[in-house]
Each structure stands twice: as structure tokens, then as C-alpha cells.
Protein backbone atom coordinates (compact mmCIF):
# COMPACT_ATOMS: atom_id res chain seq x y z
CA UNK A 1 0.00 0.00 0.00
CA UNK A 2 3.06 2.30 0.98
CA UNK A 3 4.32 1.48 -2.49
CA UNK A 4 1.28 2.31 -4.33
CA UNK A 5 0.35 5.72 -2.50
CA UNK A 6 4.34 6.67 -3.23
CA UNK A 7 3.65 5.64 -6.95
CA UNK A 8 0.44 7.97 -7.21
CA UNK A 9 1.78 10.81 -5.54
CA UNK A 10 5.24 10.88 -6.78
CA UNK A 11 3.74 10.17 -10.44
CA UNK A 12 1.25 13.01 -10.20
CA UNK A 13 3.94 15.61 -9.08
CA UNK A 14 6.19 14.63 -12.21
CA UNK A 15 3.47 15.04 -14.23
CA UNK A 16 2.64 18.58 -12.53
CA UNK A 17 6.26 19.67 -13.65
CA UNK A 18 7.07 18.07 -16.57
CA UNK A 19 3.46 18.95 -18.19
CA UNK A 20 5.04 21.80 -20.10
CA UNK A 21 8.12 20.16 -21.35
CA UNK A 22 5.74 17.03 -22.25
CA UNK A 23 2.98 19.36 -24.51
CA UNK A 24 6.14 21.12 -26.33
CA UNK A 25 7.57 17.84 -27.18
CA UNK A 26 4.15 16.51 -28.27
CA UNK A 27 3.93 19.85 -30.13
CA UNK A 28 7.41 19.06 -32.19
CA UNK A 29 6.01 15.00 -32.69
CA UNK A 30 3.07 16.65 -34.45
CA UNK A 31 5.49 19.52 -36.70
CA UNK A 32 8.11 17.14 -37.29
CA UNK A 33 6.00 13.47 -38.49
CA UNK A 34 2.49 13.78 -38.33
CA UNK A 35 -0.06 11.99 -36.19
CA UNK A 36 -0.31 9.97 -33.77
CA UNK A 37 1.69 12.01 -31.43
CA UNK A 38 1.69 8.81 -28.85
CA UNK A 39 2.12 5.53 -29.33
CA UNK A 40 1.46 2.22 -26.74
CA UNK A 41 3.74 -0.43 -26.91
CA UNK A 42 1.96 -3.96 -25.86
CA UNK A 43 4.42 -5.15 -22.36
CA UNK A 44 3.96 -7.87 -20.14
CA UNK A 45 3.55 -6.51 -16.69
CA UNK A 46 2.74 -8.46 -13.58
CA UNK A 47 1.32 -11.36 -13.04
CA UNK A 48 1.95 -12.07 -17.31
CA UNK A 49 -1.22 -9.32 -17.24
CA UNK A 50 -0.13 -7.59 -21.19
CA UNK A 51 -0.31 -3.88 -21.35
CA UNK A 52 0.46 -0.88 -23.30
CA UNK A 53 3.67 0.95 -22.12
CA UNK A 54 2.94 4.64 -23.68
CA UNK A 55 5.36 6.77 -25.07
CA UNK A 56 5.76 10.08 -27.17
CA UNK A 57 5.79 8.33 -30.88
CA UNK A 58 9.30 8.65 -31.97
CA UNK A 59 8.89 6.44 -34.98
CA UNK A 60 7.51 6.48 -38.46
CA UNK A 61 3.97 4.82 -38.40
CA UNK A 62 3.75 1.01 -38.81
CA UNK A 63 7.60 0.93 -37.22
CA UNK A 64 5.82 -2.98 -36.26
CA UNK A 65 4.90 -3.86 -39.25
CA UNK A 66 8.67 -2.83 -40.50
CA UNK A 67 10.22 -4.74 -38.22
CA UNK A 68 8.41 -8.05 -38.50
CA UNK A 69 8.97 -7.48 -42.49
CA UNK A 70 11.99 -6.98 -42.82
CA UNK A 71 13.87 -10.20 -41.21
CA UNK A 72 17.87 -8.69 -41.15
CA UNK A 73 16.69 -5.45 -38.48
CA UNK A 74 14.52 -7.79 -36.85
CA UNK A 75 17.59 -9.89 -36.11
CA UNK A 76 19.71 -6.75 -35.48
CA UNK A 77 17.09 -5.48 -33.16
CA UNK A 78 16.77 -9.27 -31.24
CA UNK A 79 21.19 -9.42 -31.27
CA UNK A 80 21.20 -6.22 -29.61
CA UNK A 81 18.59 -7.22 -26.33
CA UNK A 82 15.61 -6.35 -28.45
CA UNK A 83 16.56 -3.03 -29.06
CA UNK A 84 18.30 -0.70 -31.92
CA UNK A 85 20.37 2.23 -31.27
CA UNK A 86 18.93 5.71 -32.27
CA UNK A 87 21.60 6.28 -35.10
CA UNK A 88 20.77 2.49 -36.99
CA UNK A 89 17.20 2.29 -36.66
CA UNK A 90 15.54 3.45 -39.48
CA UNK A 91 12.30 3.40 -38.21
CA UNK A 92 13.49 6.11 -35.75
CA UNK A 93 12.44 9.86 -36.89
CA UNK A 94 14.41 13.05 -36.52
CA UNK A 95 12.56 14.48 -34.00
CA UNK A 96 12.53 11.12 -32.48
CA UNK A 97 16.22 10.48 -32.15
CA UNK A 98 16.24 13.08 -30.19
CA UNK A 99 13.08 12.57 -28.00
CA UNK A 100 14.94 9.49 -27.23
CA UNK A 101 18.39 10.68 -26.72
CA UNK A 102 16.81 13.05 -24.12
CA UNK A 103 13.91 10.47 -22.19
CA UNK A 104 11.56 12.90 -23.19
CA UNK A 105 9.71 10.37 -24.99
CA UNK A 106 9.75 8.13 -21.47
CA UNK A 107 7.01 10.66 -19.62
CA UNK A 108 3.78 9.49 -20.71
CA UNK A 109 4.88 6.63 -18.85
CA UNK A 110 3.91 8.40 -16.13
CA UNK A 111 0.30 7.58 -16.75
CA UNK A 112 0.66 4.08 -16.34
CA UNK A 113 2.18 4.49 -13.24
CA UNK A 114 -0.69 6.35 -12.46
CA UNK A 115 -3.22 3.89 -13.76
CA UNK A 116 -1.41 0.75 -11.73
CA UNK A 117 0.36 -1.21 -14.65
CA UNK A 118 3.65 0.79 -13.49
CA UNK A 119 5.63 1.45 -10.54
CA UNK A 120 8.29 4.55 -10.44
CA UNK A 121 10.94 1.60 -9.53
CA UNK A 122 10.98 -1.71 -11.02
CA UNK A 123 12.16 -4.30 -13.52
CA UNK A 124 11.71 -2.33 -16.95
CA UNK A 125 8.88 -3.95 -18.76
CA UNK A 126 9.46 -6.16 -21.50
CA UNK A 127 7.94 -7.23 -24.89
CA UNK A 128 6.79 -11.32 -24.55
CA UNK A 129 9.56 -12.49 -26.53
CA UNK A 130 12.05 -11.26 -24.42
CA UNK A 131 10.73 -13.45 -21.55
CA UNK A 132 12.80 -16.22 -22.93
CA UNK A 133 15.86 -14.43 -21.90
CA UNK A 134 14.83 -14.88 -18.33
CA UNK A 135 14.31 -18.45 -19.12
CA UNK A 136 12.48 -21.21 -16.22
CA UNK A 137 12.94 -17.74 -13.64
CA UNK A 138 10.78 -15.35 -16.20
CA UNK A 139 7.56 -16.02 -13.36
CA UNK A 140 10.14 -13.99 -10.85
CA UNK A 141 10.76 -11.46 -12.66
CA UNK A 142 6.41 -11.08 -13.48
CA UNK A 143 6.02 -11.05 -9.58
CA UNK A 144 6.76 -6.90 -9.72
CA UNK A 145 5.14 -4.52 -11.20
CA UNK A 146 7.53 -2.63 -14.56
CA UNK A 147 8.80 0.80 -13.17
CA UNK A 148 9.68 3.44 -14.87
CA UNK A 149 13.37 3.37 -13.80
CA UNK A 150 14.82 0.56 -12.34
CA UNK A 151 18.41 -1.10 -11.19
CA UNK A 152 19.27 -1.62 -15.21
CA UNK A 153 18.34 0.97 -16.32
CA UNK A 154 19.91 3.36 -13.31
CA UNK A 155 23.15 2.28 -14.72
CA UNK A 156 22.76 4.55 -17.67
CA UNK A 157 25.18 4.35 -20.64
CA UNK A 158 26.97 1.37 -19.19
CA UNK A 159 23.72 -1.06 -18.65
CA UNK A 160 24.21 -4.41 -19.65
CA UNK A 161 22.48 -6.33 -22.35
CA UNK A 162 21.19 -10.21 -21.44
CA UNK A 163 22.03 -12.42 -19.83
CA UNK A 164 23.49 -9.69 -17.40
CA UNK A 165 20.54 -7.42 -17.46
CA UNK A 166 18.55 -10.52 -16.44
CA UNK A 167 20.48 -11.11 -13.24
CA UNK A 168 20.61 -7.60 -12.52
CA UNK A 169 16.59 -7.53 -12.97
CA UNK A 170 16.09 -10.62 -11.09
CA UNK A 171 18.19 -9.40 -8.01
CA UNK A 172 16.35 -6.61 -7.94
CA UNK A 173 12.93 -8.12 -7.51
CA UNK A 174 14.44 -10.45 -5.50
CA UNK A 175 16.01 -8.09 -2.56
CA UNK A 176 13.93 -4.58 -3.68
CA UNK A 177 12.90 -2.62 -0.62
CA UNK A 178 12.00 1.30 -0.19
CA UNK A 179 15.11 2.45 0.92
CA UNK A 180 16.82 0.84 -2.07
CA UNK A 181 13.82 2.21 -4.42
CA UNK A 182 14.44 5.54 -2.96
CA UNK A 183 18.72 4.66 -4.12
CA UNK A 184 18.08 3.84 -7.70
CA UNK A 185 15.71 6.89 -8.16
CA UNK A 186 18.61 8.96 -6.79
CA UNK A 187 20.82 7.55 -9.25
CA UNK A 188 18.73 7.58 -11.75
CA UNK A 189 18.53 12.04 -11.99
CA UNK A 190 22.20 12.34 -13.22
CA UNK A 191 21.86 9.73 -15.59
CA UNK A 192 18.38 11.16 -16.88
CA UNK A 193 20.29 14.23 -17.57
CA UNK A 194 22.95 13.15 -19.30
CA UNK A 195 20.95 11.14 -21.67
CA UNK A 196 21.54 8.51 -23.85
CA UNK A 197 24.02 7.92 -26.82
CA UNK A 198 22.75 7.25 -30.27
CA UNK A 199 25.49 4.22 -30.40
């Protein structure tokens, strides 16, 4: 209960603050490619419940359908922990790379964390396929709610990709307590503001 009154609150004041960076992004999303100026990405959360992770859309529309088409990024984007950097993703947009490069594109997220299928601090939440990479122990890993920022990703440009970022997941929800929620938050500011690489 502690958890999910910290969740609401902290969520609700982050979307108090940020609500004029987030309508100038979504301003440049609609200049710069068009409509729809979010996109929800289908997650598994906890419990295996499936959900859609929003986001400022910082792809061309039917990115999906590109992927599952075209076999060689699809194996690029599986290689490199179900992910493609900013600079060799052509499914990225301009305005997108650097959305991304920035987290701006990350705050929406903030209403799932208000609607319950996200915690601030957690495991980040995964497509299905990547459950594999958590292999017999994926059901541990489903036992916490997705946060927003979490032990990987508070590691910034030096988080690992699988099988480390599986261990490092799996600890977490294995040991994860307030005061160590309240850690990885702290360490997460500085490596919100430097941002990401394009590499």
C-alpha cells in the first residue's frame, strides 16, 4: 500500500512539472511526423497481465509492421537485447532520435504508473519475446510490477544487455525494498540528464 500511494503521488507531481516540457515535445512529434503524437507499446507486466507501455511516438507509423517485415533489423534489433540504437534504426524519426536521446519520450509513462500497470521503480517492462531471456525464472521477474526506472536501467550508458541485465533484474525483484527504491531513483537524476548515446 506504501508502495502504491508513493507511486500515485510521486507520479502526479512529475506530471505537474514536466506537463510543459511534455505538450512542447508533443507539439514538435506533431510539426516534425504527423499523427499519432503517442504511441502504446503492448508489455507484459505483472502477473503475465499484457499492457500498453505509452510513449511520445518517436517512430515512423507502422515501425511494427517494418520490423516483423523486414527479417535482417529484426535480427539486429533481437542481437542487440531487443533493441536498436537511435543512429541504426531506421524506423526512428528526426525528432525522435532526439526525444529518445533526451527520455523525453519516457514521460507518458507516467500515466501508467498512475493507472497501476507501473511502478516509479521496477524491472523495466518487456515485450513477450524477451521473456525467454529470463528463461524457467521469467515467473520472478512477473512477480513486480515494470517501473519506470529501475536497477538496469539506473546504470545509464553502461547497462548491460542479457544475460546480465537478467540477473541484474532478477536481483532486484528479488532483494527490492523502499530504501533501495528511494537509491536507484537517486541515481537515476544524473543519468536522466545526461541522456543517452545514439550508439
Amino acid at each position: 500500500m506504501l508502495r502504491r500511494i508513493t507511486d500515485i503521488l510521486g507520479a502526479a507531481l512529475l506530471l505537474i512539472l514536466l506537463a510543459p516540457v511534455l505538450a512542447v515535445a508533443a507539439l514538435v512529434v506533431l510539426l516534425g511526423s504527423g499523427r499519432p503524437l503517442f504511441f502504446g507499446h503492448e508489455r507484459i507486466g505483472r502477473g503475465g497481465r499484457r499492457f500498453l507501455c505509452w510513449k511520445l511516438r518517436t517512430m515512423h507509423v507502422d515501425a511494427e509492421g517494418h520490423l516483423e517485415r523486414d527479417t535482417g533489423l529484426r535480427s539486429r534489433w533481437i542481437a542487440n537485447g531487443y533493441k536498436l540504437p537511435n543512429g541504426n534504426d531506421p524506423r526512428v524519426t528526426r525528432v525522435g532520435r532526439w526525444l529518445r536521446r533526451t527520455y523525453i519520450d519516457e514521460i507518458p509513462q507516467l500515466i501508467n504508473v498512475m493507472g497501476g500497470s507501473m511502478s516509479l521503480v521496477g524491472p523495466r517492462p518487456v515485450v513477450a519475446v524477451e521473456l525467454e531471456e529470463f528463461g524457467e525464472r521469467a515467473p520472478e521477474l512477473l512477480r513486480a510490477k515494470p517501473g519506470l526506472i529501475g536497477a538496469w536501467t539506473s546504470r545509464g550508458r553502461q547497462r548491460p544487455d542479457y544475460p546480465e541485465r537478467a540477473a541484474i533484474e532478477l536481483e532486484y525483484v528479488q532483494n527490492r525494498s523502499a530504501s533501495r527504491d528511494l537509491g536507484i531513483f537517486l541515481r537515476s537524476i544524473p543519468v536522466v540528464l545526461k541522456g543517452q548515446d545514439d550508439g
